[in-house]
C-alpha atoms as a PDB file:
ATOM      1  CA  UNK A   1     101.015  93.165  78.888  1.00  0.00           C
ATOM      2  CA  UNK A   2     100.133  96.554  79.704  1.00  0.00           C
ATOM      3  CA  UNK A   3      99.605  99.353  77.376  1.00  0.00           C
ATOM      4  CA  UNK A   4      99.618  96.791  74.231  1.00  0.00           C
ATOM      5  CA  UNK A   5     103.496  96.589  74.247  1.00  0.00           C
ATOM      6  CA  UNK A   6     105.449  93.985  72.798  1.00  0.00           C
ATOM      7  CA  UNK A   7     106.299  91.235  74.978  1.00  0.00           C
ATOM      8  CA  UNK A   8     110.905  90.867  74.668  1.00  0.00           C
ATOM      9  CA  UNK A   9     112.138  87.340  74.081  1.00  0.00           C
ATOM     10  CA  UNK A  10     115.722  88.019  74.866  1.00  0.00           C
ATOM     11  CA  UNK A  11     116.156  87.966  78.451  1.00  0.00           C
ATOM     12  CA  UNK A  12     118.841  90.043  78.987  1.00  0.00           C
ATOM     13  CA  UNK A  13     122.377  89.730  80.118  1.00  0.00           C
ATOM     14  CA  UNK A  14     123.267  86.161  82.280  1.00  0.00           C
ATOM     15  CA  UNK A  15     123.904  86.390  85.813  1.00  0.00           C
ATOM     16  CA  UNK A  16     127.901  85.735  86.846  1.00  0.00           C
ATOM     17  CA  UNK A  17     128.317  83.068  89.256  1.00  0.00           C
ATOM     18  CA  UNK A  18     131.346  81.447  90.522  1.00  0.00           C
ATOM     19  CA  UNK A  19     130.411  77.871  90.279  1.00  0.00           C
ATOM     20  CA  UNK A  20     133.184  76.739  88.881  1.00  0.00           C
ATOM     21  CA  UNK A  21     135.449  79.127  90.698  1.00  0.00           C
ATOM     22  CA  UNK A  22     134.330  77.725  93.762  1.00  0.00           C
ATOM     23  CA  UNK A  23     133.846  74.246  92.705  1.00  0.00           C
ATOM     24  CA  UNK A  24     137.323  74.488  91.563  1.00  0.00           C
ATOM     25  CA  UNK A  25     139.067  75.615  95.115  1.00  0.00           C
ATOM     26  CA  UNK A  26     136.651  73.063  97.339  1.00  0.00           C
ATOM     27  CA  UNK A  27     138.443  70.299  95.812  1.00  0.00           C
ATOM     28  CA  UNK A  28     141.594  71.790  95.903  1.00  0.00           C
ATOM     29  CA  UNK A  29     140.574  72.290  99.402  1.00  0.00           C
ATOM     30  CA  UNK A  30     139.166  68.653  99.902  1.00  0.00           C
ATOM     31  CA  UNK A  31     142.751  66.707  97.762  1.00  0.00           C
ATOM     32  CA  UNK A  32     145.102  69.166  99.870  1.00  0.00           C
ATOM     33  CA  UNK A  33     143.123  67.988 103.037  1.00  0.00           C
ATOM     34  CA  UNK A  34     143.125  64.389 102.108  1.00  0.00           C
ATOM     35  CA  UNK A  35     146.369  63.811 100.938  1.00  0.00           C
ATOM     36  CA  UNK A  36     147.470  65.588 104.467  1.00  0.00           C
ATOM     37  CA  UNK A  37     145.743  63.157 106.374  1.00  0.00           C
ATOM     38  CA  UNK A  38     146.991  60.052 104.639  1.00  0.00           C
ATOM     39  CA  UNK A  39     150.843  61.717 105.009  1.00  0.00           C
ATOM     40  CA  UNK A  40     150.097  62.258 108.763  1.00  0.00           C
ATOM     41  CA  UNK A  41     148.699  58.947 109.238  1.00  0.00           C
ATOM     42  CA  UNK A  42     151.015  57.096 107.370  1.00  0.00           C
ATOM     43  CA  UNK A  43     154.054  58.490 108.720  1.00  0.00           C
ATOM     44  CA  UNK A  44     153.129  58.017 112.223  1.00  0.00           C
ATOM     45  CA  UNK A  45     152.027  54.495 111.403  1.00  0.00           C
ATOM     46  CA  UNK A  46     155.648  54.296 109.604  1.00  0.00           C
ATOM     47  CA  UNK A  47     157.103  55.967 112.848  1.00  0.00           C
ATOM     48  CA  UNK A  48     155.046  53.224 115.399  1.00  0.00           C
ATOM     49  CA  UNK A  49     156.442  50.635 113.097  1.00  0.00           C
ATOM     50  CA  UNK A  50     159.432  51.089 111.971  1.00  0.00           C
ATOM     51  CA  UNK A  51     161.178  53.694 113.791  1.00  0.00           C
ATOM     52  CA  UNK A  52     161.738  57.748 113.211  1.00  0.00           C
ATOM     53  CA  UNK A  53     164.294  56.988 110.795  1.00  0.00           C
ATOM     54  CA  UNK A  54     162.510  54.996 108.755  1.00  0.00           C
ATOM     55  CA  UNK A  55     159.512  57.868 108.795  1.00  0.00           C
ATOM     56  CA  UNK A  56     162.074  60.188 108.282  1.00  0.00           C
ATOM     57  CA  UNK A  57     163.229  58.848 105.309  1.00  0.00           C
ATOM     58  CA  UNK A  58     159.477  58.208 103.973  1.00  0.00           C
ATOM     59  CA  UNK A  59     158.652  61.680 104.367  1.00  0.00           C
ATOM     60  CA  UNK A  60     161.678  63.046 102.115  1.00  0.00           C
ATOM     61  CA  UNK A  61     160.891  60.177  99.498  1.00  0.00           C
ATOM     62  CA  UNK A  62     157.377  61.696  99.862  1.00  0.00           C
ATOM     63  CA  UNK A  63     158.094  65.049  99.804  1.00  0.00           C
ATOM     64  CA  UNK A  64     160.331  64.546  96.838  1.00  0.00           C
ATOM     65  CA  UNK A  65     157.464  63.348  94.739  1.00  0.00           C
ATOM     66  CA  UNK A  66     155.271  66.396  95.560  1.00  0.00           C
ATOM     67  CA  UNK A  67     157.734  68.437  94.497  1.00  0.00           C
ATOM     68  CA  UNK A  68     157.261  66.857  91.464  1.00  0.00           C
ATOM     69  CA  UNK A  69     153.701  67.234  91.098  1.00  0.00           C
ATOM     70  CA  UNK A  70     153.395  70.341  92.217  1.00  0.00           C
ATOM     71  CA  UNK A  71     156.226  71.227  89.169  1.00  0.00           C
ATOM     72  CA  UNK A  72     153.747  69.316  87.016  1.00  0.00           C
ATOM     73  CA  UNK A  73     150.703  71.038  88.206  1.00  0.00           C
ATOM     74  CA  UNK A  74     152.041  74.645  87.450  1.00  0.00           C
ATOM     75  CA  UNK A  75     153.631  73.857  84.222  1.00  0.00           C
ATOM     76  CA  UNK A  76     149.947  72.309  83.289  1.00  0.00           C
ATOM     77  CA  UNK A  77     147.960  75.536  84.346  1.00  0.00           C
ATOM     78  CA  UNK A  78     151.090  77.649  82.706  1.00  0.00           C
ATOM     79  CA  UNK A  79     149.679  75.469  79.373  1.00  0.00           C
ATOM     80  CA  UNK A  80     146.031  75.986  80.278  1.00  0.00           C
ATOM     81  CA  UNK A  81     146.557  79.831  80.840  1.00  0.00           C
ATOM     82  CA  UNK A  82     148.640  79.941  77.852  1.00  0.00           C
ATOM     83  CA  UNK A  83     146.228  78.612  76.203  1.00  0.00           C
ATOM     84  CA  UNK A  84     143.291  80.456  77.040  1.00  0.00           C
ATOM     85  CA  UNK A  85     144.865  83.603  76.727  1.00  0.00           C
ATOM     86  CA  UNK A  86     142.824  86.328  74.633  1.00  0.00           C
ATOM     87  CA  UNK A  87     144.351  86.645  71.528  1.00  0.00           C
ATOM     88  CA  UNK A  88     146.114  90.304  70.398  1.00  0.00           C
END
């Protein structure tokens, strides 16, 4: 320590990092990705298969449940922003 002064235990303010920002949108990222490739392959399987119609018909069934999930999804962040909201 030079000049005698006293050595500081606090060690100041904590760096921001975006850990769990990022963390967050890579598996966002990685479900969005994965869930594409198992429509894709699955509806060409269902189109090899079956037929177009048949993968037509699939892919509106399909579609019509990630409408509802995606409706799920933003009413649960809605909640989780609502939530965390600073209070006034």
């Amino acid at each position: 320590m030079p000049n005698g002064a006293p050595m500081s235990i606090d060690p100041g303010p904590e760096p921001v990092h975006e850990v769990d920002g990022q963390r967050a949108r890579l598996e966002r990222r990685l479900a969005v990705g994965g869930f594409s490739i198992l429509i894709g392959v699955g509806g060409l399987i269902l189109w090899v298969v079956y037929g177009g119609l048949a993968a037509v018909v699939s892919g509106v069934i399909i579609l019509g449940g990630a409408v509802v999930l995606v409706g799920l999804w933003f009413l649960l962040s809605l909640m989780e922003w609502w939530a965390n909201r600073p209070s006034s």
